[in-house]
C-alpha atoms as a PDB file:
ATOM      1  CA  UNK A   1      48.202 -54.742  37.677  1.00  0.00           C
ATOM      2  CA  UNK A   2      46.919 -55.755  40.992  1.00  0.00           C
ATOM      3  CA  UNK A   3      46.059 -59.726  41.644  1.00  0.00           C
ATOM      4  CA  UNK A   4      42.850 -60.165  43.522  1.00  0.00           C
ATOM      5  CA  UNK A   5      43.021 -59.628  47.183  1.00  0.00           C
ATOM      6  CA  UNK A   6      40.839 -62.745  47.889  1.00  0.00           C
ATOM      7  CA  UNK A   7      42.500 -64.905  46.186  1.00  0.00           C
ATOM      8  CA  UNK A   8      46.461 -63.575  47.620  1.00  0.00           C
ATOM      9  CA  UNK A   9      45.245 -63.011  51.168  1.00  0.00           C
ATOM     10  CA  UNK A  10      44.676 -65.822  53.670  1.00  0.00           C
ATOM     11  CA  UNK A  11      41.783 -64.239  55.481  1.00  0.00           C
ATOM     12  CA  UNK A  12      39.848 -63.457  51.930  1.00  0.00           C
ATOM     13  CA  UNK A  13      40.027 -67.162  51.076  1.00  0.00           C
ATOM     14  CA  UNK A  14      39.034 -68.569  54.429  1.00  0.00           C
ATOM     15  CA  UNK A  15      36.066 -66.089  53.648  1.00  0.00           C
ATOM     16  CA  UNK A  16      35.071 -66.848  50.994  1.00  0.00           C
ATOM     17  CA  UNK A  17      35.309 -70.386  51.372  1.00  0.00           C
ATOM     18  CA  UNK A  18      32.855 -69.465  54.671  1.00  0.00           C
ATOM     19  CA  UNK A  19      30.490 -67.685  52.708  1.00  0.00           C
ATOM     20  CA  UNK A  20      30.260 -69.816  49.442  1.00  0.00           C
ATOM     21  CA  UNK A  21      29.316 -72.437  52.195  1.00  0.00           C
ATOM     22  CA  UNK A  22      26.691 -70.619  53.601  1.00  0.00           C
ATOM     23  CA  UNK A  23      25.211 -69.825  50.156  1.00  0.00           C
ATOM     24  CA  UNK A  24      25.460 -73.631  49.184  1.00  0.00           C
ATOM     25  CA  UNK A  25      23.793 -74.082  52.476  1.00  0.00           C
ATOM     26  CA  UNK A  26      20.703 -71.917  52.310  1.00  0.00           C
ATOM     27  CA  UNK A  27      20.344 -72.789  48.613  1.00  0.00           C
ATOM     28  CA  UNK A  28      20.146 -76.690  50.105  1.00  0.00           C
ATOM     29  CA  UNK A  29      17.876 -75.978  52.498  1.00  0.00           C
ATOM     30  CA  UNK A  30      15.851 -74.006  49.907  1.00  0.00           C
ATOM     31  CA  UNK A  31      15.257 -76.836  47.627  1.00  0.00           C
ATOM     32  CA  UNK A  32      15.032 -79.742  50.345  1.00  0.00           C
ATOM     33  CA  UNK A  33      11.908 -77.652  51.859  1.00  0.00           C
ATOM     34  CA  UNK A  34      10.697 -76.162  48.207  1.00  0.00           C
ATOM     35  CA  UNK A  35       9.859 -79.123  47.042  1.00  0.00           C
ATOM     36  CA  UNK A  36       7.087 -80.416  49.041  1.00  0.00           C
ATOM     37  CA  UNK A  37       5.919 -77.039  49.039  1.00  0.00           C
ATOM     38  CA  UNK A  38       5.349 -76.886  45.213  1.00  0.00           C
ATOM     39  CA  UNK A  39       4.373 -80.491  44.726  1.00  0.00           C
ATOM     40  CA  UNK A  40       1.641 -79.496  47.450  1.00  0.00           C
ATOM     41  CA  UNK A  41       1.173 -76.022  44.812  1.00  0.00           C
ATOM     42  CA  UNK A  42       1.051 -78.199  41.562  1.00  0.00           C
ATOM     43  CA  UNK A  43      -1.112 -81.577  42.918  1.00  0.00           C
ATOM     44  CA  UNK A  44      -4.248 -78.663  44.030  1.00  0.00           C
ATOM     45  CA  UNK A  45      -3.845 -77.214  41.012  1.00  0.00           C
ATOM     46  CA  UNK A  46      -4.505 -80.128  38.707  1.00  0.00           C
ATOM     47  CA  UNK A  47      -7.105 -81.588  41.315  1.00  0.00           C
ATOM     48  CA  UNK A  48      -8.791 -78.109  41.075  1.00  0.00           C
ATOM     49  CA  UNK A  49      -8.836 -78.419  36.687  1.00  0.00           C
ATOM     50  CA  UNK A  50      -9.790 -82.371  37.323  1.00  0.00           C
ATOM     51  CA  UNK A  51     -13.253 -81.397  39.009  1.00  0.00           C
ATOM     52  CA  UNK A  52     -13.746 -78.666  37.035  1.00  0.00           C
ATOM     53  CA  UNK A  53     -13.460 -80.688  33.708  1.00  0.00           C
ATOM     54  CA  UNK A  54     -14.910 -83.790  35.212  1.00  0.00           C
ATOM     55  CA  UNK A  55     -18.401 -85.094  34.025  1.00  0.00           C
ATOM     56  CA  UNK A  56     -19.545 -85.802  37.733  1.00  0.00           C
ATOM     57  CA  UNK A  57     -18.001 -89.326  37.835  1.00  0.00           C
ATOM     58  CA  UNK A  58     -16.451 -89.377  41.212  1.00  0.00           C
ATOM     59  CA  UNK A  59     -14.450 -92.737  40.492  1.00  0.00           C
ATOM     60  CA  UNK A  60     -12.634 -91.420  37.617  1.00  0.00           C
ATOM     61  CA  UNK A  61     -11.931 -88.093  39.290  1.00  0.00           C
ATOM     62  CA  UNK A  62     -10.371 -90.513  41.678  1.00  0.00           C
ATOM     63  CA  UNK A  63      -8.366 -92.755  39.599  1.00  0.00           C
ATOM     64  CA  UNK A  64      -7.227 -89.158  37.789  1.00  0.00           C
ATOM     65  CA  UNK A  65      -6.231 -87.881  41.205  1.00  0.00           C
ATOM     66  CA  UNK A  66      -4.308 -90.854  42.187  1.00  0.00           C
ATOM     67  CA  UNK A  67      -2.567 -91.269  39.327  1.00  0.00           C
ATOM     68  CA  UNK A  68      -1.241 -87.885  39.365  1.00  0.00           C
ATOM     69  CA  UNK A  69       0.113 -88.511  43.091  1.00  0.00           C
ATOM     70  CA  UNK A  70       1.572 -91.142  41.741  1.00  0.00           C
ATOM     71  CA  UNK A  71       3.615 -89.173  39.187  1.00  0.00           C
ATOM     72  CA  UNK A  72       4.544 -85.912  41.204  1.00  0.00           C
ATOM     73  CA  UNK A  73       5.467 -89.055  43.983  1.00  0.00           C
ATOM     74  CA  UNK A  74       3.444 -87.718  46.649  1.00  0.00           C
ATOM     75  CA  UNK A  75       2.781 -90.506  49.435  1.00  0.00           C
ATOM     76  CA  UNK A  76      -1.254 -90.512  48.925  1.00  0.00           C
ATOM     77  CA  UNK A  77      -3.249 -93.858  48.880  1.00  0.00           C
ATOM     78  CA  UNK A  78      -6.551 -94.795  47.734  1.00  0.00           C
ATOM     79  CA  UNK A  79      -8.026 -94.495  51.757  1.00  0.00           C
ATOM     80  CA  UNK A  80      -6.767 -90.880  51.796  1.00  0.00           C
ATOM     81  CA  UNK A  81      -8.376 -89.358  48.652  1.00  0.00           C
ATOM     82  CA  UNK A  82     -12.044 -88.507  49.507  1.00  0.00           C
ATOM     83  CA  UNK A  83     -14.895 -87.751  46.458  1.00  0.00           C
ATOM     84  CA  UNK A  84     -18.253 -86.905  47.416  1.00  0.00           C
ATOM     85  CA  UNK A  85     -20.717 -86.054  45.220  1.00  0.00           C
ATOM     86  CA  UNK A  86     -23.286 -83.664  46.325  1.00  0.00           C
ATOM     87  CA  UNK A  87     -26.008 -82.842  43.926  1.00  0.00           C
ATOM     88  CA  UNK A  88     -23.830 -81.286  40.427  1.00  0.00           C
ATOM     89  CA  UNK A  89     -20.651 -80.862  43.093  1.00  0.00           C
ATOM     90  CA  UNK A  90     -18.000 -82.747  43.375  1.00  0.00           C
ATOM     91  CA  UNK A  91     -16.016 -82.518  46.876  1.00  0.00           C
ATOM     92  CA  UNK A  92     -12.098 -83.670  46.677  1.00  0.00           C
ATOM     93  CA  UNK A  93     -10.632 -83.667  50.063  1.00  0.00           C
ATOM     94  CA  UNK A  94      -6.825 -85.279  51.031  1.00  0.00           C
ATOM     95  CA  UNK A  95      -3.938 -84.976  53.189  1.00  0.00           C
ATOM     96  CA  UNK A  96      -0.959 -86.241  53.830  1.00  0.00           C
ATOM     97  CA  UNK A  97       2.753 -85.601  55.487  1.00  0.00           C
ATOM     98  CA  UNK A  98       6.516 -85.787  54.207  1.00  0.00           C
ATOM     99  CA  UNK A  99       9.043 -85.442  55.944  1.00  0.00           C
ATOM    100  CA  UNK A 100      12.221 -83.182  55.209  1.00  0.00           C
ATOM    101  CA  UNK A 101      15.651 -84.472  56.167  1.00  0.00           C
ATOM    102  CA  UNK A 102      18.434 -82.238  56.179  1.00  0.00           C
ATOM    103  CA  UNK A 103      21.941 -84.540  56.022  1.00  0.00           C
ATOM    104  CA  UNK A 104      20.270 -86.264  59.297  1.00  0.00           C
ATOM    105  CA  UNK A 105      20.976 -83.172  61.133  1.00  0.00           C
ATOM    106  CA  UNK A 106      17.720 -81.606  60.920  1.00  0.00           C
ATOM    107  CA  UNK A 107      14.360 -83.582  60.718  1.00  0.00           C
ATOM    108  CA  UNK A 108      10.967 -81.523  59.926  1.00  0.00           C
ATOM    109  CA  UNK A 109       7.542 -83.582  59.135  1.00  0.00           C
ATOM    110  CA  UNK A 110       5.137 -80.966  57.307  1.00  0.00           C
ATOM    111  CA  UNK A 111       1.101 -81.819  57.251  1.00  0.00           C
ATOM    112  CA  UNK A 112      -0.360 -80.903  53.561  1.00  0.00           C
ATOM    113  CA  UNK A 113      -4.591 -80.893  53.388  1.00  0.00           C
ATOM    114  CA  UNK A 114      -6.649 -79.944  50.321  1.00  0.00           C
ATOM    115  CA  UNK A 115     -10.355 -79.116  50.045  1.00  0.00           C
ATOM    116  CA  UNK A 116     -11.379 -78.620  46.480  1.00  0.00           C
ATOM    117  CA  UNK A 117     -15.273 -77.611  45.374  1.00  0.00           C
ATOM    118  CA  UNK A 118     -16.554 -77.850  42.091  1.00  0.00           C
END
């Protein structure tokens, strides 16, 4: 029977060690810059369903909205989440920034806005 080569040989171990790395890497990075992507995905979601269910009550859209933030930890105050009521419309409108660190080598700050009618 033949024992793997990768395991017997010093170059295949050096390599795979290398490319493990790089796989651990990217995956890393993946998550590290996923995240604020989906949070950004999942917050206009449920702010889209909370002015389409709402009753017109702009205060406790905004209560709704900022305690959601508050759960999915995304670094929105009270100042940055507008309502406007216009007629039977309700207007949500926010932003805000994080900022991605990757092990203090790489530093990224990425701008989030959403507009939401209904």
């Amino acid at each position: 029977m033949k024992k793997l080569r990768v395991l017997d040989n010093e170059n295949g171990y050096i390599k795979f060690i290398l490319i493990a790395t790089i796989i651990v890497s990217l995956v890393y990075t993946g998550i590290k810059f996923g995240m604020p992507y989906y949070k950004h995905s999942a917050f206009k979601s449920d702010i889209k369903e909370m002015v389409r269910v709402s009753l017109g009550d702009a205060n406790k859209t905004k209560t709704e909205i900022l305690e959601r933030a508050v759960e999915l930890k995304i670094p929105v105050g009270e100042k940055d989440v507008e309502v406007e009521k216009k007629g039977n419309i309700l207007i949500v409108t926010t932003s805000w920034s994080e900022t991605v660190d990757i092990l203090g080598l790489y530093e990224k700050t990425l701008d989030f806005e959403i507009e939401v009618q209904g």
